[in-house]
Protein backbone atom coordinates (compact mmCIF):
# COMPACT_ATOMS: atom_id res chain seq x y z
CA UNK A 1 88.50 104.02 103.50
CA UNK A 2 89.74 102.97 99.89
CA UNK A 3 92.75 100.71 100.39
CA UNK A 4 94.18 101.35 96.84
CA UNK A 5 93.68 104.69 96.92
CA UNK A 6 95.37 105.28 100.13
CA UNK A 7 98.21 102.98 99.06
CA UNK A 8 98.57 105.04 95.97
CA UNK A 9 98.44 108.22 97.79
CA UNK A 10 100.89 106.62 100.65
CA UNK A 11 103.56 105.93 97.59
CA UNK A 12 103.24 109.20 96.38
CA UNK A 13 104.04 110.48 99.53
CA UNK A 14 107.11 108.56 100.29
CA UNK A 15 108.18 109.45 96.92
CA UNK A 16 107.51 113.58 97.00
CA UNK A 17 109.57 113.00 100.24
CA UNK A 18 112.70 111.05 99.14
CA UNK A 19 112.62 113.35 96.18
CA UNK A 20 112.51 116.57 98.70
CA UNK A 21 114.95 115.57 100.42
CA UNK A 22 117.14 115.38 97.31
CA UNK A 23 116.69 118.29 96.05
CA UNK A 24 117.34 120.09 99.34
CA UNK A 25 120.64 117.75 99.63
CA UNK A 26 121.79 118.73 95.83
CA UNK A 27 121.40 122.41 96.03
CA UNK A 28 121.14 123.42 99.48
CA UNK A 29 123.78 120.77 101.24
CA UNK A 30 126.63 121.27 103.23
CA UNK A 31 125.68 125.59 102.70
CA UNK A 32 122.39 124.43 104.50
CA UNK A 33 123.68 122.13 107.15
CA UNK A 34 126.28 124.84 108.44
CA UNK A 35 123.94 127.44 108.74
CA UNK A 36 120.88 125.92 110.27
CA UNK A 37 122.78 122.67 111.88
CA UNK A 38 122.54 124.41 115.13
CA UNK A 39 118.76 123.97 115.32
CA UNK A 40 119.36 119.75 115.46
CA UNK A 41 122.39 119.00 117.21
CA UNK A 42 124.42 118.91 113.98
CA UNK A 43 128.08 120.54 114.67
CA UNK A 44 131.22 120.86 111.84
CA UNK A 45 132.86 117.98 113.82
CA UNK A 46 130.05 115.86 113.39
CA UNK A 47 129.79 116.91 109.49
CA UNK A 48 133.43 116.05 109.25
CA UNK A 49 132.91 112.69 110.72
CA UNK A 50 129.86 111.93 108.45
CA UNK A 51 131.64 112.91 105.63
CA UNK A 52 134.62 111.02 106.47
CA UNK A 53 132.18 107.92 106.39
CA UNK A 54 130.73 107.85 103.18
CA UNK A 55 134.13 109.22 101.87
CA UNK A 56 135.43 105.93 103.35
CA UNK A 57 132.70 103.41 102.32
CA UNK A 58 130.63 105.07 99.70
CA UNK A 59 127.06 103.75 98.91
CA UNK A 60 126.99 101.56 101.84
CA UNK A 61 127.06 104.27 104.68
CA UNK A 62 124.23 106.01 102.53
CA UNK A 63 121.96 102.97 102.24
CA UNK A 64 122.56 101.72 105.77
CA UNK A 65 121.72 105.09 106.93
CA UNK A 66 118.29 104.91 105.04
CA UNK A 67 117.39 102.63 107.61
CA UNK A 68 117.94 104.22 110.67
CA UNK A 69 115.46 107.53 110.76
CA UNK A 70 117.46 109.88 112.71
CA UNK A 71 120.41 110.05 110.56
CA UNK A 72 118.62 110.60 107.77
């Protein structure tokens, strides 16, 4: 197996991801999360909650929670 080209191919990846997962954030967001929530155990009081967090510290609750899989 090609190291460089799986390490290129392995970047691309993460990036098509994080860049997914944008999108579906920016234009789909809260709409999405209401409506299909129900399929992960995602309710409106836990929205509330979540949004209460970043509306109380900002860029820090969304960076920390890069690191832990599940909440992302």
């Amino acid at each position: 197996m090609n190291l460089r080209l799986l390490l290129i191919v392995s970047w691309l990846a993460a990036v098509a991801g994080d860049n997914m997962g944008y999108v579906i954030g920016r234009f789909g967001g809260r709409r999405l999360v209401l409506r299909y929530g129900h399929y992960v155990p995602i309710t409106k009081a836990r929205l509330r909650r979540v949004e209460g967090l970043v509306d109380r510290y900002g860029s820090i609750a969304v960076v920390a929670a890069w690191f832990v899989s599940v909440v992302r």
